[in-house]
PDB file of N, CA and C in Angstrom:
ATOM      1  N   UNK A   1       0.816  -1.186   0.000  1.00  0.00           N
ATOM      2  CA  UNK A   1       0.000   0.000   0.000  1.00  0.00           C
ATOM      3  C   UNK A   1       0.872   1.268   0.000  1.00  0.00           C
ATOM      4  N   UNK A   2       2.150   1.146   0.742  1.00  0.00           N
ATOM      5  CA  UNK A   2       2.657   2.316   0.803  1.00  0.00           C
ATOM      6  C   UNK A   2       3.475   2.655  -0.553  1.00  0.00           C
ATOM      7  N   UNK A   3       4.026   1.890  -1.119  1.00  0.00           N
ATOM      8  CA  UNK A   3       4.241   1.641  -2.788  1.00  0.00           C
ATOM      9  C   UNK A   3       2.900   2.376  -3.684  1.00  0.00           C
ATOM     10  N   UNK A   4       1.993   1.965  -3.324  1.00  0.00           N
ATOM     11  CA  UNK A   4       1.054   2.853  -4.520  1.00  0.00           C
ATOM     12  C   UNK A   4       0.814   3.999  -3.930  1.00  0.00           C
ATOM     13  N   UNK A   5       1.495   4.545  -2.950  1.00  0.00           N
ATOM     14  CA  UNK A   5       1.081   5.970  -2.105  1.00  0.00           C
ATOM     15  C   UNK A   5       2.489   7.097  -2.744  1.00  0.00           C
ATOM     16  N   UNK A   6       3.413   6.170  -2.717  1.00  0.00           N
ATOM     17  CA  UNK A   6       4.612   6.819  -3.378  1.00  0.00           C
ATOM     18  C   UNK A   6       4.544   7.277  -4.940  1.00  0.00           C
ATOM     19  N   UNK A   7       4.140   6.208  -5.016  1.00  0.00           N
ATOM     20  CA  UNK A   7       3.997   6.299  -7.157  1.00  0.00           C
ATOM     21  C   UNK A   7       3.197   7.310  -7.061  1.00  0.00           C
ATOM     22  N   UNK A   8       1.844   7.645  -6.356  1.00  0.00           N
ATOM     23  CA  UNK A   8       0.782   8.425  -6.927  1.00  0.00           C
ATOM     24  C   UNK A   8       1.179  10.013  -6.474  1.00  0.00           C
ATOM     25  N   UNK A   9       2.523   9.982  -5.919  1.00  0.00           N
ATOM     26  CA  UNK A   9       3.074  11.661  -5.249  1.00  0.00           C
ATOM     27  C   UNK A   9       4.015  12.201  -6.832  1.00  0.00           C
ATOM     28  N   UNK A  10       3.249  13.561  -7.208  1.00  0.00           N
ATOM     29  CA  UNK A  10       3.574  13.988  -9.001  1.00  0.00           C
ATOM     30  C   UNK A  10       4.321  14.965  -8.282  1.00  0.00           C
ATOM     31  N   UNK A  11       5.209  15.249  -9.128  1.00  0.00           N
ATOM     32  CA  UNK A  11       6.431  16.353  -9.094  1.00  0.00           C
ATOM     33  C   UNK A  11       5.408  18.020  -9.241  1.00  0.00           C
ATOM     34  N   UNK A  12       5.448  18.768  -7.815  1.00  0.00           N
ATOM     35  CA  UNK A  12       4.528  20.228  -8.781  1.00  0.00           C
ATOM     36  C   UNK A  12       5.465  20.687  -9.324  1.00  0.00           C
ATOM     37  N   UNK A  13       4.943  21.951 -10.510  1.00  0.00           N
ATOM     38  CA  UNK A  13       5.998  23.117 -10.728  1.00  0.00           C
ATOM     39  C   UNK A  13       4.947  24.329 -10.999  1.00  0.00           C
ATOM     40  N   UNK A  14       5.443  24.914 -10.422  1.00  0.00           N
ATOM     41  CA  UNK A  14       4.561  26.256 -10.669  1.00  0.00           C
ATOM     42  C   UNK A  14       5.107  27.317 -11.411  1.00  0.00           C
ATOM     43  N   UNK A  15       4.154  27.939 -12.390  1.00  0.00           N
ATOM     44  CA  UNK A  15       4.254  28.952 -12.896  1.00  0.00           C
ATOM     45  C   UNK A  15       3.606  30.179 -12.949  1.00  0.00           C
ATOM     46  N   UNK A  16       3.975  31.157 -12.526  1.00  0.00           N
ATOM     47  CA  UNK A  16       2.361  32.653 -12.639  1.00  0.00           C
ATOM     48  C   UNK A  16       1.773  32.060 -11.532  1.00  0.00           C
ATOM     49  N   UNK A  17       1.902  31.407 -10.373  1.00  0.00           N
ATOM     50  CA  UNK A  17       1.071  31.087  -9.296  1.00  0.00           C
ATOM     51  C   UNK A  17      -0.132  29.856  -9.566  1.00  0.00           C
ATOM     52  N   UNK A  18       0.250  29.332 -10.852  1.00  0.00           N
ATOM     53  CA  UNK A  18      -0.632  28.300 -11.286  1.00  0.00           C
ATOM     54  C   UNK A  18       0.305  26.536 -11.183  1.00  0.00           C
ATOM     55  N   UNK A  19      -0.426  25.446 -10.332  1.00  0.00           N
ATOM     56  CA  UNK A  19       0.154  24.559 -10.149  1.00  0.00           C
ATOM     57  C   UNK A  19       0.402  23.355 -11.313  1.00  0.00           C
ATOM     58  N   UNK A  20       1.509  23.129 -11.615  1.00  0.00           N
ATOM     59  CA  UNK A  20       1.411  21.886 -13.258  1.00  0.00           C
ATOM     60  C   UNK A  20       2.275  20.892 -12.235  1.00  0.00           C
ATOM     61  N   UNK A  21       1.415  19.801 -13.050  1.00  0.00           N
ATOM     62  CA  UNK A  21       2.394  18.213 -12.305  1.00  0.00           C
ATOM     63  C   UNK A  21       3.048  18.049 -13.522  1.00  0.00           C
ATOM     64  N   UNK A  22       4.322  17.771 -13.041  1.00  0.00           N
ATOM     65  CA  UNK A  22       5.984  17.871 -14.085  1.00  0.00           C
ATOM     66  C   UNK A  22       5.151  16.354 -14.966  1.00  0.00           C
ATOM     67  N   UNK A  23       4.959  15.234 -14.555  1.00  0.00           N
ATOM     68  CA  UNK A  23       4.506  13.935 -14.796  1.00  0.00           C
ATOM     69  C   UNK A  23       3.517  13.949 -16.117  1.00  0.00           C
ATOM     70  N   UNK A  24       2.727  15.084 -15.639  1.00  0.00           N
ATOM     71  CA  UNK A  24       1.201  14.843 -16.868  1.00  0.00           C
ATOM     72  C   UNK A  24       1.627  15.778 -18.333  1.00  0.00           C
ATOM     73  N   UNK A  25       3.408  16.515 -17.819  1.00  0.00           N
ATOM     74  CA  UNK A  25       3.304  17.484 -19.199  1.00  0.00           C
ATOM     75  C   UNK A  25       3.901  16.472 -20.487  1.00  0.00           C
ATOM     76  N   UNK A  26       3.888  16.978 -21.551  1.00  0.00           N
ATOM     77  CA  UNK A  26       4.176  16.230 -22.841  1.00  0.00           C
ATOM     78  C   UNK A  26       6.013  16.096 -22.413  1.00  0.00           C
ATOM     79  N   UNK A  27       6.804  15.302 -23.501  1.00  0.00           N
ATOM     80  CA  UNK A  27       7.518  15.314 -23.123  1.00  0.00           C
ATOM     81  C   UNK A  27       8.661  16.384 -23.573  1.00  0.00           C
ATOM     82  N   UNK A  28       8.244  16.765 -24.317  1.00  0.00           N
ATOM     83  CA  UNK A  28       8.784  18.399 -24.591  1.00  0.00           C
ATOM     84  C   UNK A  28       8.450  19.411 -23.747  1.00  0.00           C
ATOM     85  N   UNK A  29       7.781  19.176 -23.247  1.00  0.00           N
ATOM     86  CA  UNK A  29       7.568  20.631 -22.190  1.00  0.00           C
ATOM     87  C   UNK A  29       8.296  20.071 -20.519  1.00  0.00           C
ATOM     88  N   UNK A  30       8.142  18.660 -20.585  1.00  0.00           N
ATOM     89  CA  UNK A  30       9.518  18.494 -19.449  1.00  0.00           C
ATOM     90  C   UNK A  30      10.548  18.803 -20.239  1.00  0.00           C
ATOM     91  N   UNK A  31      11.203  18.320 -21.389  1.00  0.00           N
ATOM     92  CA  UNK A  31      12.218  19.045 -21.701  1.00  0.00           C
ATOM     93  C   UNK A  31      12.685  20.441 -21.573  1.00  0.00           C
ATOM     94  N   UNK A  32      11.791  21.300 -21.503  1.00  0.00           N
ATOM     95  CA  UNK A  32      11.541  22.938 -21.490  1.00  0.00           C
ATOM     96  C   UNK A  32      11.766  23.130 -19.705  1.00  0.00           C
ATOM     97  N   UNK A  33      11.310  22.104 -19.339  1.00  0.00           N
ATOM     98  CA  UNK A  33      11.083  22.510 -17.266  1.00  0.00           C
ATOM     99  C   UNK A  33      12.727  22.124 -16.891  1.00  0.00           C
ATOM    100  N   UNK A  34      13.485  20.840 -17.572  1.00  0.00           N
ATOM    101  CA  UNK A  34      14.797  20.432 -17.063  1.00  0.00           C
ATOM    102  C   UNK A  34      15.718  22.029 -17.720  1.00  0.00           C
ATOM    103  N   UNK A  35      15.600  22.201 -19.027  1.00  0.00           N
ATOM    104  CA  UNK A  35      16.149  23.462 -19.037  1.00  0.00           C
ATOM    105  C   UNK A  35      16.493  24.608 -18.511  1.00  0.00           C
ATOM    106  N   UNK A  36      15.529  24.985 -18.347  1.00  0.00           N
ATOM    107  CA  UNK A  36      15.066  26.027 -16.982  1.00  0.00           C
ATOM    108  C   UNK A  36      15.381  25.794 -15.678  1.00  0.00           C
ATOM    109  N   UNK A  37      15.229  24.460 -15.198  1.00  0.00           N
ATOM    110  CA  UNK A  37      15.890  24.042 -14.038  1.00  0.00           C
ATOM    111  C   UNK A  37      17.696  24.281 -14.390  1.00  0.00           C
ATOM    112  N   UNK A  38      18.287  23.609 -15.313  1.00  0.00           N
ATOM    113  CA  UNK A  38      19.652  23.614 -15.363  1.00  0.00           C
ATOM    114  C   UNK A  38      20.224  25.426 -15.622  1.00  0.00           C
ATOM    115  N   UNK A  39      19.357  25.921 -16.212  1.00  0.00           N
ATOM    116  CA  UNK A  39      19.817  27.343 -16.653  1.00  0.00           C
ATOM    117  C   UNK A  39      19.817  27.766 -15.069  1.00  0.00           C
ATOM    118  N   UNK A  40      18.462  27.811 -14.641  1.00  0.00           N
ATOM    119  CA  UNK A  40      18.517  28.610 -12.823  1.00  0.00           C
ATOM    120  C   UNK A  40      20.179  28.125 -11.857  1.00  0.00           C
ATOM    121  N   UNK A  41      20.710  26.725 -11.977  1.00  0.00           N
ATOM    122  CA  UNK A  41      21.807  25.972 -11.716  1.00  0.00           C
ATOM    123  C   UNK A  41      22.821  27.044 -12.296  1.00  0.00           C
ATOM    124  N   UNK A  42      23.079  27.547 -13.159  1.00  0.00           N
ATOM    125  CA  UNK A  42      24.119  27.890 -13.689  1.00  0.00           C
ATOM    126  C   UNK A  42      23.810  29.889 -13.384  1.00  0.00           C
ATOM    127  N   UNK A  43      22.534  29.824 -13.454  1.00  0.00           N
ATOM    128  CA  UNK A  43      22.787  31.193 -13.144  1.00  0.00           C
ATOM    129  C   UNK A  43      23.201  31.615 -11.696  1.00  0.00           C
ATOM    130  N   UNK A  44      22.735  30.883 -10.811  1.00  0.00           N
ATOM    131  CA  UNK A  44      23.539  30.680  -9.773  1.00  0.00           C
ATOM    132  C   UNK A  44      24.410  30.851  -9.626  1.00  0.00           C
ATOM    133  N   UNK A  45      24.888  29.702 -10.057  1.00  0.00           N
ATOM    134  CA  UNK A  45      26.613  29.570 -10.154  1.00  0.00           C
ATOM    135  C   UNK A  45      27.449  30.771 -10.716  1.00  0.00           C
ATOM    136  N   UNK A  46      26.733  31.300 -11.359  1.00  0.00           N
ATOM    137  CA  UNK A  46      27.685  32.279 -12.074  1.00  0.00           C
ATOM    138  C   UNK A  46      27.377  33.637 -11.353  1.00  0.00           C
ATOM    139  N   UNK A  47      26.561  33.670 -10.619  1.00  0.00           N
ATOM    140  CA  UNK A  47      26.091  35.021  -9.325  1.00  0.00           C
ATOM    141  C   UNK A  47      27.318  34.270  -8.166  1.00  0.00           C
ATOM    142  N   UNK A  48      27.484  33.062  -8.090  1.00  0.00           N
ATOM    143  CA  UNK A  48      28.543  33.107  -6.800  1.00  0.00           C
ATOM    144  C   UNK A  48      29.672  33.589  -7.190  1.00  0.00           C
ATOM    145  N   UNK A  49      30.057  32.607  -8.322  1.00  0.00           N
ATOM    146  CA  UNK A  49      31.457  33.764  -8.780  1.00  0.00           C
ATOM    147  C   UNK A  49      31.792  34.826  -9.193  1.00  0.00           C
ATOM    148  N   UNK A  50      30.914  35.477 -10.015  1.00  0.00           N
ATOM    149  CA  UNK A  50      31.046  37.117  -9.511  1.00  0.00           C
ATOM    150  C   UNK A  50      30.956  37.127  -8.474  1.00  0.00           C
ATOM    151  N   UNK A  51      29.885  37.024  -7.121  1.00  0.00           N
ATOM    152  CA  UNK A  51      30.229  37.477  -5.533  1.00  0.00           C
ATOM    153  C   UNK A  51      31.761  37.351  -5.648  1.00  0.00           C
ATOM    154  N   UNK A  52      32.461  36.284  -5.873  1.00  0.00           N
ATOM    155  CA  UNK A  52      34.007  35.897  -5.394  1.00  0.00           C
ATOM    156  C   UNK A  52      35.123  36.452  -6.070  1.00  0.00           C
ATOM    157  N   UNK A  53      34.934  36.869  -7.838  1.00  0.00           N
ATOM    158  CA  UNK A  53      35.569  37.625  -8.500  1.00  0.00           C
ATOM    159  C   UNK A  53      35.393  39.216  -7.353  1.00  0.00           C
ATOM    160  N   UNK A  54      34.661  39.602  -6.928  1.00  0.00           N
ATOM    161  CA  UNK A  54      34.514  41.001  -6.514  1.00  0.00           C
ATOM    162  C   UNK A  54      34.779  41.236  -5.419  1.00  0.00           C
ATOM    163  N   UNK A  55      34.625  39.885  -4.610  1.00  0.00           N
ATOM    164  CA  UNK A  55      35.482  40.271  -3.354  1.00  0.00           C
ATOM    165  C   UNK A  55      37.097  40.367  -3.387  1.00  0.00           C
ATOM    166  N   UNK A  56      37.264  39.374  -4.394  1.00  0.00           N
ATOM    167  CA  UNK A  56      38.760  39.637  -4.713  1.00  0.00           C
ATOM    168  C   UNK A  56      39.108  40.692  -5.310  1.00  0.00           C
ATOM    169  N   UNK A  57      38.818  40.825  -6.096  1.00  0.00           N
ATOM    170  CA  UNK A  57      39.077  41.939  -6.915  1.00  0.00           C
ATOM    171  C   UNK A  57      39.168  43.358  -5.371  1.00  0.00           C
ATOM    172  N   UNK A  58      38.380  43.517  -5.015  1.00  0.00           N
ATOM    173  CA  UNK A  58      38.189  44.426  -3.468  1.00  0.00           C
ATOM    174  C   UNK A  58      39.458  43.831  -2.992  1.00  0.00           C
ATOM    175  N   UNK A  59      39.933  42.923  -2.612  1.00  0.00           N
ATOM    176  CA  UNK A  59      41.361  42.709  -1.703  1.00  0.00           C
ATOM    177  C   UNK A  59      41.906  43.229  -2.142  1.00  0.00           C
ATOM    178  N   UNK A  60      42.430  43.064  -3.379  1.00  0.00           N
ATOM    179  CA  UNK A  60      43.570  43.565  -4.168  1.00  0.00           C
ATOM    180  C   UNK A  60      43.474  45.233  -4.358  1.00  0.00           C
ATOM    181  N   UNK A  61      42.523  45.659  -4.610  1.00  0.00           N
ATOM    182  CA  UNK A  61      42.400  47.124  -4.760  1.00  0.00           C
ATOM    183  C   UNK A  61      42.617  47.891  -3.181  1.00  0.00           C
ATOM    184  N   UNK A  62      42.410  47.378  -2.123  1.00  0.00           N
ATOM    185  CA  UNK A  62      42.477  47.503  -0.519  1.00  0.00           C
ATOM    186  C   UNK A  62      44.086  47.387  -0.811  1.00  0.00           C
ATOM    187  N   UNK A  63      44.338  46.080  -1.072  1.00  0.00           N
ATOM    188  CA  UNK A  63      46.344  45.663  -0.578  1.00  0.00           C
ATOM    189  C   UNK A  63      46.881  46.975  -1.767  1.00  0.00           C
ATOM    190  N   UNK A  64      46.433  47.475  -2.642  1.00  0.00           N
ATOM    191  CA  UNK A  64      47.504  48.279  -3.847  1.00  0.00           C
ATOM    192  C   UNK A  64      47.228  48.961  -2.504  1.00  0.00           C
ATOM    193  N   UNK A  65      45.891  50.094  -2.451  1.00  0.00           N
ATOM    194  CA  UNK A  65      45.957  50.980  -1.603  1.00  0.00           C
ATOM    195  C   UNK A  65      47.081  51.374  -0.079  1.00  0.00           C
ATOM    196  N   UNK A  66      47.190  50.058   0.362  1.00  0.00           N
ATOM    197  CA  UNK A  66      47.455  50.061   1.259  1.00  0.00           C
ATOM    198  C   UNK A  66      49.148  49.820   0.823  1.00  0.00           C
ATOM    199  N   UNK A  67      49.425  49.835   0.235  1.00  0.00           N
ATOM    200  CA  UNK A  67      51.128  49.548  -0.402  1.00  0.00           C
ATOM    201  C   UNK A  67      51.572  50.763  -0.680  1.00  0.00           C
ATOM    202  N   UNK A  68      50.363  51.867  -1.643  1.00  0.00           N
ATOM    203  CA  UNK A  68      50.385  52.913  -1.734  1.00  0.00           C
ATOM    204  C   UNK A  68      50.985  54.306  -0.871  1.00  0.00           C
ATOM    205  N   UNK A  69      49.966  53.801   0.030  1.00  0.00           N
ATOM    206  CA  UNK A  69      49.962  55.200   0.844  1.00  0.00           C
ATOM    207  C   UNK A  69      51.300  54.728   1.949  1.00  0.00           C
ATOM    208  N   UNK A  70      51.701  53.272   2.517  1.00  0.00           N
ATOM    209  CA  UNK A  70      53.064  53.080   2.755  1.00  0.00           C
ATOM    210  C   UNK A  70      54.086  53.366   2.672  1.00  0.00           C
ATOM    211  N   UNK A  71      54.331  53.379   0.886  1.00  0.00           N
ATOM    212  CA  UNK A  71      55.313  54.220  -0.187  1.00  0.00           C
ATOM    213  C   UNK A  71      55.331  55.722   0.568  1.00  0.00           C
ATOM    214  N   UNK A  72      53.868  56.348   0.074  1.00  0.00           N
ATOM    215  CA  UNK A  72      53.969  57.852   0.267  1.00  0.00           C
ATOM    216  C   UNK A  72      54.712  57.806   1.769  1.00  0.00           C
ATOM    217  N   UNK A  73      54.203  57.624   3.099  1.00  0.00           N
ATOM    218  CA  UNK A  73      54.531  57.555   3.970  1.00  0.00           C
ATOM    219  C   UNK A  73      56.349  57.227   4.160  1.00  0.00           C
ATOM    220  N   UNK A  74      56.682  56.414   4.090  1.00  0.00           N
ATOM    221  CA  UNK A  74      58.011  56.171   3.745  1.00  0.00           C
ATOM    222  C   UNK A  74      58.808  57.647   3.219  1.00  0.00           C
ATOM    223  N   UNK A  75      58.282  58.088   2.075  1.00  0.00           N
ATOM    224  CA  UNK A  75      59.167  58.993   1.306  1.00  0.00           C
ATOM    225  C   UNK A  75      58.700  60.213   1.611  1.00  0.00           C
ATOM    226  N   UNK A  76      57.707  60.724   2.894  1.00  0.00           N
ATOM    227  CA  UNK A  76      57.686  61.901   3.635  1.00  0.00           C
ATOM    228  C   UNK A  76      58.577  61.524   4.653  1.00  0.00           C
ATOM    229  N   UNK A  77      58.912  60.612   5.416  1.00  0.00           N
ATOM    230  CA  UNK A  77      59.661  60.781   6.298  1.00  0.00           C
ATOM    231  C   UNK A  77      61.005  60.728   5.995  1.00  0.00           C
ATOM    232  N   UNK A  78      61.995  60.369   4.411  1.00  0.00           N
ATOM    233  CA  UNK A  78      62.913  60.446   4.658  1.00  0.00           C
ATOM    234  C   UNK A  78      63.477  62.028   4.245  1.00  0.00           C
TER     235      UNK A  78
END
């Protein structure tokens, strides 16, 4: 019994606030839902690494700065 309780649980996906079971669409339009799923995956991914390109990028512009004004410092006091 608990076998036909499992089978009968359909994948939702919602769109515009309207509910579709992934199961009953043609199989081109799951093709269209895995897409969209893998694109959201990658857009992700590619929002973390910019976050990580930009924090770096920020270190390095902090460490020049800070090498910078060292220099200056240095060559007022001699």
């Amino acid at each position: 019994m608990a076998k036909n309780k499992q089978e009968s649980i359909k994948t939702q996906i919602k769109i515009d606030d309207v509910d579709y079971q992934y199961e009953d669409m043609t199989p081109e339009q799951q093709t269209m839902v895995n897409h969209i799923a893998d694109l959201d995956k990658k857009l992700n991914g590619t929002k973390f690494n910019a976050d990580q390109l930009q924090v770096g990028k920020d270190a390095f512009v902090n460490m020049l700065k800070t090498s910078l004004t060292s220099k200056e410092e240095k060559e007022v006091h001699q």
